[in-house]
C-alpha atoms as a PDB file:
ATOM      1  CA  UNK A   1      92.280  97.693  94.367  1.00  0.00           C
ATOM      2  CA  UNK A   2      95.014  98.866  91.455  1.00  0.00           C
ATOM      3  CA  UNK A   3      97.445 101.810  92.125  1.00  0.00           C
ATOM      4  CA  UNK A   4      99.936 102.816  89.486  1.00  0.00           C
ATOM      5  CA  UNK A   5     102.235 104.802  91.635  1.00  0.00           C
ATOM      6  CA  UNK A   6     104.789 107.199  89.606  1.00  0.00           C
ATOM      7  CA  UNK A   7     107.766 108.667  91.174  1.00  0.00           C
ATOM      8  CA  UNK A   8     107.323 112.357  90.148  1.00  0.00           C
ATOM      9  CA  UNK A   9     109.135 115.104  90.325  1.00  0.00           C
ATOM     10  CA  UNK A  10     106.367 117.456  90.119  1.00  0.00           C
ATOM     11  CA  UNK A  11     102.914 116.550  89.224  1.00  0.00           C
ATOM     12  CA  UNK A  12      99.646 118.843  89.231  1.00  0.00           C
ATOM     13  CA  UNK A  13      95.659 117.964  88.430  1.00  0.00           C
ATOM     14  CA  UNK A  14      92.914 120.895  87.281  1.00  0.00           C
ATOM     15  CA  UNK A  15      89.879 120.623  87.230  1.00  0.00           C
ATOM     16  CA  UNK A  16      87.451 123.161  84.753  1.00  0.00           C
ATOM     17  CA  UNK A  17      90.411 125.143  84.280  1.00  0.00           C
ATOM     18  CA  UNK A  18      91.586 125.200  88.117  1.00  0.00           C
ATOM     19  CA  UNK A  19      94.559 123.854  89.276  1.00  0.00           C
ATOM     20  CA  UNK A  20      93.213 121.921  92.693  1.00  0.00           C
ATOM     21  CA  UNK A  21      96.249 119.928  93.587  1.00  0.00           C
ATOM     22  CA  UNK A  22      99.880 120.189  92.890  1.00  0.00           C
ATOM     23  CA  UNK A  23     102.608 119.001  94.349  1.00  0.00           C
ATOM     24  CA  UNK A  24     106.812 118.784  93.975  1.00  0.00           C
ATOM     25  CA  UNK A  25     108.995 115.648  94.523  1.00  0.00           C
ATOM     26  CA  UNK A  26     106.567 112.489  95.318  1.00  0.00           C
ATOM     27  CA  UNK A  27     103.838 110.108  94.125  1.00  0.00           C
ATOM     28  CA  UNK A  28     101.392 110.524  91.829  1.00  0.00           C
ATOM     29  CA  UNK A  29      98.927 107.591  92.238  1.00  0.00           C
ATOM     30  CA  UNK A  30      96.420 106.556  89.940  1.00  0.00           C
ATOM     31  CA  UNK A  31      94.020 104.484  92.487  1.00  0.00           C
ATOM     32  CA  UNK A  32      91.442 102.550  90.867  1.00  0.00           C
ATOM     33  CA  UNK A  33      88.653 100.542  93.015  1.00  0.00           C
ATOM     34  CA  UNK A  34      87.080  97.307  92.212  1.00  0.00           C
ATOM     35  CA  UNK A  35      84.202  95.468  93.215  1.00  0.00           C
ATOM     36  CA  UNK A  36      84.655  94.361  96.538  1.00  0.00           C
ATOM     37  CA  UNK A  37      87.700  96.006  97.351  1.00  0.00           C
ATOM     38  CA  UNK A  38      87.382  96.969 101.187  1.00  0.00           C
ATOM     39  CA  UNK A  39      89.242  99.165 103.595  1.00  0.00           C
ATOM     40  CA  UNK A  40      91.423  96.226 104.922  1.00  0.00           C
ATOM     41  CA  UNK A  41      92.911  96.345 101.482  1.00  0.00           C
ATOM     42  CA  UNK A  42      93.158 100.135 101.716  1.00  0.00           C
ATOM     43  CA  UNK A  43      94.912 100.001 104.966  1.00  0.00           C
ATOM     44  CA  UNK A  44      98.116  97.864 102.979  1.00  0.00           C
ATOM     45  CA  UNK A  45      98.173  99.191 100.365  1.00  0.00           C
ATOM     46  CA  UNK A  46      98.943 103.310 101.998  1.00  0.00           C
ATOM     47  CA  UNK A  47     101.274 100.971 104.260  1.00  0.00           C
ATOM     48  CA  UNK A  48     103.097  99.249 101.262  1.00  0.00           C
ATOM     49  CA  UNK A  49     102.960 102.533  99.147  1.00  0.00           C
ATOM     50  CA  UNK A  50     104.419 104.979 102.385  1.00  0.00           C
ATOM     51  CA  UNK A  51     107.112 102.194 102.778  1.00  0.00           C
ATOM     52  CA  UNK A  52     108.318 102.318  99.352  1.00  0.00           C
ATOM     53  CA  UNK A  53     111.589 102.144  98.429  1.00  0.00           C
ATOM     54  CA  UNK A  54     111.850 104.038  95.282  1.00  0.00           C
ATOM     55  CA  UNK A  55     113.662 107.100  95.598  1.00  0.00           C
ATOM     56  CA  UNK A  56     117.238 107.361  95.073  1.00  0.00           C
ATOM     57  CA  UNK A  57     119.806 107.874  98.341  1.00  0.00           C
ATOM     58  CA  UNK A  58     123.475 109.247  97.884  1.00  0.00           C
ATOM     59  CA  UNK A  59     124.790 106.502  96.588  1.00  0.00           C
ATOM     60  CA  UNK A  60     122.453 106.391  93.806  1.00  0.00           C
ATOM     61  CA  UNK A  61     120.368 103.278  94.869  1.00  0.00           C
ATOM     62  CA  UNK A  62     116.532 102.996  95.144  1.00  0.00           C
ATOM     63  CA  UNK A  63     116.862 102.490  98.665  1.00  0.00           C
ATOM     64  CA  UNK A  64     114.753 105.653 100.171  1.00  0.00           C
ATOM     65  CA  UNK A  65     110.827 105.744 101.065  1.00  0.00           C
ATOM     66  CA  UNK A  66     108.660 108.884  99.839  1.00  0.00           C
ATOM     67  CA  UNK A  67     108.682 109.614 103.634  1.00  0.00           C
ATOM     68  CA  UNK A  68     112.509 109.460 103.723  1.00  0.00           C
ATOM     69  CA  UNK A  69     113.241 112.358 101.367  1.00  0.00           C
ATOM     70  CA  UNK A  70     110.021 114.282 102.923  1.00  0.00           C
ATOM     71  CA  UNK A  71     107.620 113.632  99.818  1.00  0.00           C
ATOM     72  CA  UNK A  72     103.898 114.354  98.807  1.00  0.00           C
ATOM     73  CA  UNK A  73     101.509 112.210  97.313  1.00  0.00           C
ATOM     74  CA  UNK A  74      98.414 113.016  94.928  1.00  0.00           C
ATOM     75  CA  UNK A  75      95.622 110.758  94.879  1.00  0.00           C
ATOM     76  CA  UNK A  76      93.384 110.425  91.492  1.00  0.00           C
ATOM     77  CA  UNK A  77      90.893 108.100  90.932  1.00  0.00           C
ATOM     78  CA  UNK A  78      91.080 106.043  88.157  1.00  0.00           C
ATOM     79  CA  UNK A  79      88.154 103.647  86.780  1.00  0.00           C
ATOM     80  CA  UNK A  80      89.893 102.756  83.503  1.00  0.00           C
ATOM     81  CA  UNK A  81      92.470 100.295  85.732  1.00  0.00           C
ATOM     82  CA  UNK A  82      89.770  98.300  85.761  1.00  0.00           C
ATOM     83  CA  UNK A  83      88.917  98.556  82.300  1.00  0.00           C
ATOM     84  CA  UNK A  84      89.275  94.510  80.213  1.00  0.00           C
ATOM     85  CA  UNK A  85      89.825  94.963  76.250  1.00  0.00           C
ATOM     86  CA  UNK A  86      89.814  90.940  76.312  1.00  0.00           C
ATOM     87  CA  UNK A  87      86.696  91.261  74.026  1.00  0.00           C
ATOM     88  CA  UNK A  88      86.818  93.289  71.046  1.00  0.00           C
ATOM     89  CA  UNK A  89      87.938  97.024  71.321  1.00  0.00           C
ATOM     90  CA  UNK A  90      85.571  99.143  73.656  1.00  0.00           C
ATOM     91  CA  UNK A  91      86.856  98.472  77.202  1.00  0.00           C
ATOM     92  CA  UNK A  92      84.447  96.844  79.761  1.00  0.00           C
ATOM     93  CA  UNK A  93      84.639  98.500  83.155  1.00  0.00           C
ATOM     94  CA  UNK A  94      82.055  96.052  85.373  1.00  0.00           C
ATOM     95  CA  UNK A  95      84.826  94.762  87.344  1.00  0.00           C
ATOM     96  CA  UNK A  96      84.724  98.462  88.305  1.00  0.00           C
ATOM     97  CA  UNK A  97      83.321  99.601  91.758  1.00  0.00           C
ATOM     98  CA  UNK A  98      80.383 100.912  91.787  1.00  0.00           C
ATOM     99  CA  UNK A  99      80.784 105.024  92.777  1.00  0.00           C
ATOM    100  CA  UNK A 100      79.036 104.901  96.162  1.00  0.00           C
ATOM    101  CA  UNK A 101      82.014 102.763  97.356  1.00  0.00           C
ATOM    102  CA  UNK A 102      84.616 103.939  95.221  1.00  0.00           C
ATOM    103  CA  UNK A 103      84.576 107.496  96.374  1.00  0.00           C
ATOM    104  CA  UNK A 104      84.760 107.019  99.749  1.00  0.00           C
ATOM    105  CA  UNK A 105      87.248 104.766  99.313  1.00  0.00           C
ATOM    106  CA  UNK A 106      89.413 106.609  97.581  1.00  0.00           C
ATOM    107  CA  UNK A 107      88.915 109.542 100.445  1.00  0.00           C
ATOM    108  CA  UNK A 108      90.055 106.980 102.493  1.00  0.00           C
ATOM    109  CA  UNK A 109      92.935 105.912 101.054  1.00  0.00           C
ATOM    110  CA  UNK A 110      94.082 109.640 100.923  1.00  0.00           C
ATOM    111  CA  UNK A 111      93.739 109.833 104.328  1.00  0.00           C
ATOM    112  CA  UNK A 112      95.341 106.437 105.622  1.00  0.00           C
ATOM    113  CA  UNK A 113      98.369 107.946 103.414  1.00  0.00           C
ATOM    114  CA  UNK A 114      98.199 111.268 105.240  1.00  0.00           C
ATOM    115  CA  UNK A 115      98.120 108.842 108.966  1.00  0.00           C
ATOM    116  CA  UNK A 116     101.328 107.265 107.194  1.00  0.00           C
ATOM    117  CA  UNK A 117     102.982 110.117 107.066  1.00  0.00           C
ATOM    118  CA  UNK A 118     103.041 111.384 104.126  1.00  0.00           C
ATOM    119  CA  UNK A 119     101.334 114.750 102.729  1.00  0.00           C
ATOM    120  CA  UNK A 120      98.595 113.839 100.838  1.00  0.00           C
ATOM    121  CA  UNK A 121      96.511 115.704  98.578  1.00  0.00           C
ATOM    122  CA  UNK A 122      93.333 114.397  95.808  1.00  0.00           C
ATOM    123  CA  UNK A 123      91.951 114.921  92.585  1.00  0.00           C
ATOM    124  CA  UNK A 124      88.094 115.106  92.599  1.00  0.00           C
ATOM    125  CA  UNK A 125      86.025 111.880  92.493  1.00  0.00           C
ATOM    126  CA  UNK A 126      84.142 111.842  88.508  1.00  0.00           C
ATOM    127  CA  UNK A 127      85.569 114.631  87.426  1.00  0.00           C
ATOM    128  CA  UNK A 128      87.131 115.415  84.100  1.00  0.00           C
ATOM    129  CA  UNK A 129      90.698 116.105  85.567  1.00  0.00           C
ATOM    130  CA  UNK A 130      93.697 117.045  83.792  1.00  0.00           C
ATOM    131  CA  UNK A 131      96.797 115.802  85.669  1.00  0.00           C
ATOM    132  CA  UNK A 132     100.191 116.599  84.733  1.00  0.00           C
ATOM    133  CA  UNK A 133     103.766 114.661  85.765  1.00  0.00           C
ATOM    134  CA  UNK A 134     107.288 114.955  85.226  1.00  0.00           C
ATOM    135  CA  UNK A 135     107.907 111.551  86.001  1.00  0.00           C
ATOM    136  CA  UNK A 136     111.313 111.167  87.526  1.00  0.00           C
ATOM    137  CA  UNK A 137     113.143 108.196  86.664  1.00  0.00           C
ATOM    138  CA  UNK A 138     110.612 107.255  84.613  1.00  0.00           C
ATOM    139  CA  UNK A 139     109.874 105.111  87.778  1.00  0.00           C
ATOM    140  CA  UNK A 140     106.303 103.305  87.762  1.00  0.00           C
ATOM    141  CA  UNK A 141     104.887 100.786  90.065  1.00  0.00           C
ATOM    142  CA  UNK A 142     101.677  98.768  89.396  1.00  0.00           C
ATOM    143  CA  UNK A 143     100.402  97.225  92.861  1.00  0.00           C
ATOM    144  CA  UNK A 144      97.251  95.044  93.155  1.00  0.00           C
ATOM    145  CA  UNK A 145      95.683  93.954  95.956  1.00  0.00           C
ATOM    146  CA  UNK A 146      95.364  90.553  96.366  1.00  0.00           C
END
């Protein structure tokens, strides 16, 4: 499992024209699934992720969790961390998950970040999604599961 987790401070996805999720001062995380990534892994990662330390406290110092300063999270799937331009120029996604686990998965991890605290909301699974970010900082995390 890959998350790039951005510190935002605003960040929105549509969907055909719709805006589905949007949220102010949180996360935006770009989850991608691989093969054989299971709920265990799911489980630390929303753990690691509502634990954070990222956000800034009065003194100016990352010291503050998105829980601390009462943050939201969107969740987006993202295939294309999986994606390996190793070989020539046309990315191969087969270390990919397949979508029947990947989706629920992903609706998983959205809601394991909800039980952590933290408002949650999602883009939609295989959509074409537009997602906009002000990304605050810029502050980006990459976290694998191991």
């Amino acid at each position: 499992m890959k998350a790039v987790i951005q510190r935002v401070a605003h960040a929105s996805v549509t969907v055909d024209g719709k805006m589905i999720s949007q949220i102010q001062k949180g996360l935006l995380i770009l989850l991608g699934v691989g093969q054989g990534d299971t709920e265990d892994q799911a489980v630390a990662q929303t753990k690691k992720i509502a634990a954070l330390r990222i956000f800034e406290d009065d003194a100016g110092k990352m010291n503050l969790s998105v829980r601390d300063v009462g943050g939201e999270a969107i969740v987006v799937s993202q295939f294309t961390l999986y994606g390996d331009t190793r070989k020539g120029n046309r990315p191969s996604f087969i270390k990919a998950a397949d979508p029947a686990l990947a989706s629920p998965l992903v609706d998983r991890f959205a809601e394991l970040l909800r039980e952590q605290g933290v408002p949650t909301q999602q883009g939609v699974f295989g959509a074409d999604m537009k997602v906009e970010l002000l990304n605050d900082g810029p502050v980006t995390i990459l976290l694998e599961s191991e």
